[in-house]
C-alpha atoms as a PDB file:
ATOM      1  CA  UNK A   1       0.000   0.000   0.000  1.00  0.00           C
ATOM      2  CA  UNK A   2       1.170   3.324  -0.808  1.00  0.00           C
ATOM      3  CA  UNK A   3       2.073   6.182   1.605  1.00  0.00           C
ATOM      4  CA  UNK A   4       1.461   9.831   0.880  1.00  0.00           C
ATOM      5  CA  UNK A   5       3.698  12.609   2.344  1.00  0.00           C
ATOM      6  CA  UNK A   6       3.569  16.582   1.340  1.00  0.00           C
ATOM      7  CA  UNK A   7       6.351  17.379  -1.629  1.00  0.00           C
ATOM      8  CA  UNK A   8       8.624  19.223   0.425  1.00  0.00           C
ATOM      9  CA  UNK A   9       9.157  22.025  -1.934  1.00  0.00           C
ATOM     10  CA  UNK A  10       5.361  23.068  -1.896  1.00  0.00           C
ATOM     11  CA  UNK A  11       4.819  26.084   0.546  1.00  0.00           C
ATOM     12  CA  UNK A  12       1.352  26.407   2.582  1.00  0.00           C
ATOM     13  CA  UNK A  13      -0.595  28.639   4.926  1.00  0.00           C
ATOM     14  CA  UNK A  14      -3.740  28.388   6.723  1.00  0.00           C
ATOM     15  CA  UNK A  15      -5.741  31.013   6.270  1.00  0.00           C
ATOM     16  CA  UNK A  16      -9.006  30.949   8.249  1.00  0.00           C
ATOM     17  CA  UNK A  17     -11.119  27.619   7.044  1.00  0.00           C
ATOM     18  CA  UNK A  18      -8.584  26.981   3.847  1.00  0.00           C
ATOM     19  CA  UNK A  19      -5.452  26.272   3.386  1.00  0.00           C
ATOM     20  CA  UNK A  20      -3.443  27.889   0.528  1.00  0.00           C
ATOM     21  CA  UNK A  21      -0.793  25.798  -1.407  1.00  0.00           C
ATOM     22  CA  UNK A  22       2.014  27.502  -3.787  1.00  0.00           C
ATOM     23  CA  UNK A  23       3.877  25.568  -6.362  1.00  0.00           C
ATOM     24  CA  UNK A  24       6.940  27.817  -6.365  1.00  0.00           C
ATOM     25  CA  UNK A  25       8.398  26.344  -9.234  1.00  0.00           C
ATOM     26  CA  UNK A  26       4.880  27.186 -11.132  1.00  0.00           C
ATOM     27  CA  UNK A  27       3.771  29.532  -9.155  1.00  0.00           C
ATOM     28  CA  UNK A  28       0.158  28.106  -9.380  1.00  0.00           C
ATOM     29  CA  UNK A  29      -1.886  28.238  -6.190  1.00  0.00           C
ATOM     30  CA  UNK A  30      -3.866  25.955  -4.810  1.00  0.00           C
ATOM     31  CA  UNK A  31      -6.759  26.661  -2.210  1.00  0.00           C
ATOM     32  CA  UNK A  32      -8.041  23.514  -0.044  1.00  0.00           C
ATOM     33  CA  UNK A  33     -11.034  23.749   1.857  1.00  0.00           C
ATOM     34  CA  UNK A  34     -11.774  22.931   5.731  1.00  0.00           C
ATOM     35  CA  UNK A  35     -11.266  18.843   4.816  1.00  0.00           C
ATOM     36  CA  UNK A  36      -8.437  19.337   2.057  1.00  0.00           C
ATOM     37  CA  UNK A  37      -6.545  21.229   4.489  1.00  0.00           C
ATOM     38  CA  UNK A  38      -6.834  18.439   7.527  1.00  0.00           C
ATOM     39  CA  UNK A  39      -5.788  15.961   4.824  1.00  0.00           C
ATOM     40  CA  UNK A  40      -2.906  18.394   3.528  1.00  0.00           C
ATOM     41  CA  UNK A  41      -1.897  18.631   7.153  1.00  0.00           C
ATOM     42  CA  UNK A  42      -1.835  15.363   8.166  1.00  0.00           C
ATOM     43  CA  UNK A  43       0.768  14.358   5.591  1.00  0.00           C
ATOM     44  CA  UNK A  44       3.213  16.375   6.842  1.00  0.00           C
ATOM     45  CA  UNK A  45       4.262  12.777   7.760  1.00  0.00           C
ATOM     46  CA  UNK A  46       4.127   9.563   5.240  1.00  0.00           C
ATOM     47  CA  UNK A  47       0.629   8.156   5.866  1.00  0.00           C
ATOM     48  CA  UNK A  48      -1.453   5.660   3.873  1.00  0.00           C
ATOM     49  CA  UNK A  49      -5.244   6.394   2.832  1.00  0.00           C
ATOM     50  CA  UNK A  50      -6.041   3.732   5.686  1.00  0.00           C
ATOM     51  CA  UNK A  51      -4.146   6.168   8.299  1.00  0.00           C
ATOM     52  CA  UNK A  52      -5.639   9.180   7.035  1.00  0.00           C
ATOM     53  CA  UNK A  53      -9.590   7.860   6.683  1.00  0.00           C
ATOM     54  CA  UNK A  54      -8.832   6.965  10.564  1.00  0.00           C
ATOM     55  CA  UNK A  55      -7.546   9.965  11.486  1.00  0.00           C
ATOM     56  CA  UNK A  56     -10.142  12.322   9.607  1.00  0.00           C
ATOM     57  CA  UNK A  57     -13.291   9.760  11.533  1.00  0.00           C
ATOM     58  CA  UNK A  58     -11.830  11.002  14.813  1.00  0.00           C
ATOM     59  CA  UNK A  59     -12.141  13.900  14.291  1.00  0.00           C
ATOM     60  CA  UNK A  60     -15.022  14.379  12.346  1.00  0.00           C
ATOM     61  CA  UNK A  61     -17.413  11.532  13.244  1.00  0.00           C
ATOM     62  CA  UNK A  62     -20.187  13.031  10.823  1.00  0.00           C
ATOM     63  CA  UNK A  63     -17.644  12.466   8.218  1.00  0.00           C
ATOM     64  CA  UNK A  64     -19.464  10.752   4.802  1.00  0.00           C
ATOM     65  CA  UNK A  65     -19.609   6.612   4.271  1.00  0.00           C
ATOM     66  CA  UNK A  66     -17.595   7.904   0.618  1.00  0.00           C
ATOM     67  CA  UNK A  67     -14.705   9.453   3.001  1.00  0.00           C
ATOM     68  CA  UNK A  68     -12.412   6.444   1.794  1.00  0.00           C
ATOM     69  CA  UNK A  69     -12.871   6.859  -2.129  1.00  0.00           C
ATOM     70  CA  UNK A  70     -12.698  11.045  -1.499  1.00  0.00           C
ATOM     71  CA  UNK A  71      -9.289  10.946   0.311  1.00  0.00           C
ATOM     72  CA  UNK A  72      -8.176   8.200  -2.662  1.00  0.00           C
ATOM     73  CA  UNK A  73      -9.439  11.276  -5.277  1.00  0.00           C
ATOM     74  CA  UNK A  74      -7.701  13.778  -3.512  1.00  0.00           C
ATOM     75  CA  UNK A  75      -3.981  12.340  -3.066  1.00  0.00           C
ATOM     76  CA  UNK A  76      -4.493  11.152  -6.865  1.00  0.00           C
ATOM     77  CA  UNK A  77      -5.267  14.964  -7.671  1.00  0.00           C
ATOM     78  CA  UNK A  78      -2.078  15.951  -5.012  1.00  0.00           C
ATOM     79  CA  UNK A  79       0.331  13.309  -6.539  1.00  0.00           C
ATOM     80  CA  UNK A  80      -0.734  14.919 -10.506  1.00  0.00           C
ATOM     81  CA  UNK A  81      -0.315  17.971  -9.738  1.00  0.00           C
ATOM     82  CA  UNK A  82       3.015  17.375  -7.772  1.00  0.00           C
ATOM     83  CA  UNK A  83       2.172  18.800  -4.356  1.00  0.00           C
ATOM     84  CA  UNK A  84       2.156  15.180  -2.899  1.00  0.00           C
ATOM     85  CA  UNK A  85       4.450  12.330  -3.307  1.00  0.00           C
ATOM     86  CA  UNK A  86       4.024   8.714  -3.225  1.00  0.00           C
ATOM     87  CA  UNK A  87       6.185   6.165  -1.427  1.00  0.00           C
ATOM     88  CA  UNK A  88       5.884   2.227  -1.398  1.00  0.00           C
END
């Protein structure tokens, strides 16, 4: 199973609810909301999408059944774009 970590070259800031992402290489920017950004957080460490559907339920018990297969979305869309990277 893979493990996702944050590409260490992306820089981030939480502002308010979101949390703002800068490629500095492409300058794009990226803007997560409230969920994104707990995600985006929690892989300031290598985690797999088992790890980080746990860790998201605890804190967010209301979370939805599809929390599994929206994380799995999300680190695909992080790893394309190059703001995430995947280990084995």
């Amino acid at each position: 199973m893979s493990r996702y970590r944050q590409n260490p070259t992306i820089a981030w800031r939480q502002i308010d609810d979101q949390s703002v992402l800068i490629d500095p290489v492409s300058g794009v920017v990226f803007v997560l909301n409230e969920l994104g950004g707990q995600v985006w957080e929690l892989l300031e460490h290598a985690r797999d999408t088992h790890e980080l559907v746990n860790e998201v339920r605890n804190a967010r018990p209301a979370a939805p059944v599809s929390l599994g297969d929206d994380i799995d979305r999300f680190l695909t869309a992080l790893v394309e774009r190059e703001l995430a990277v995947a280990t084995a």
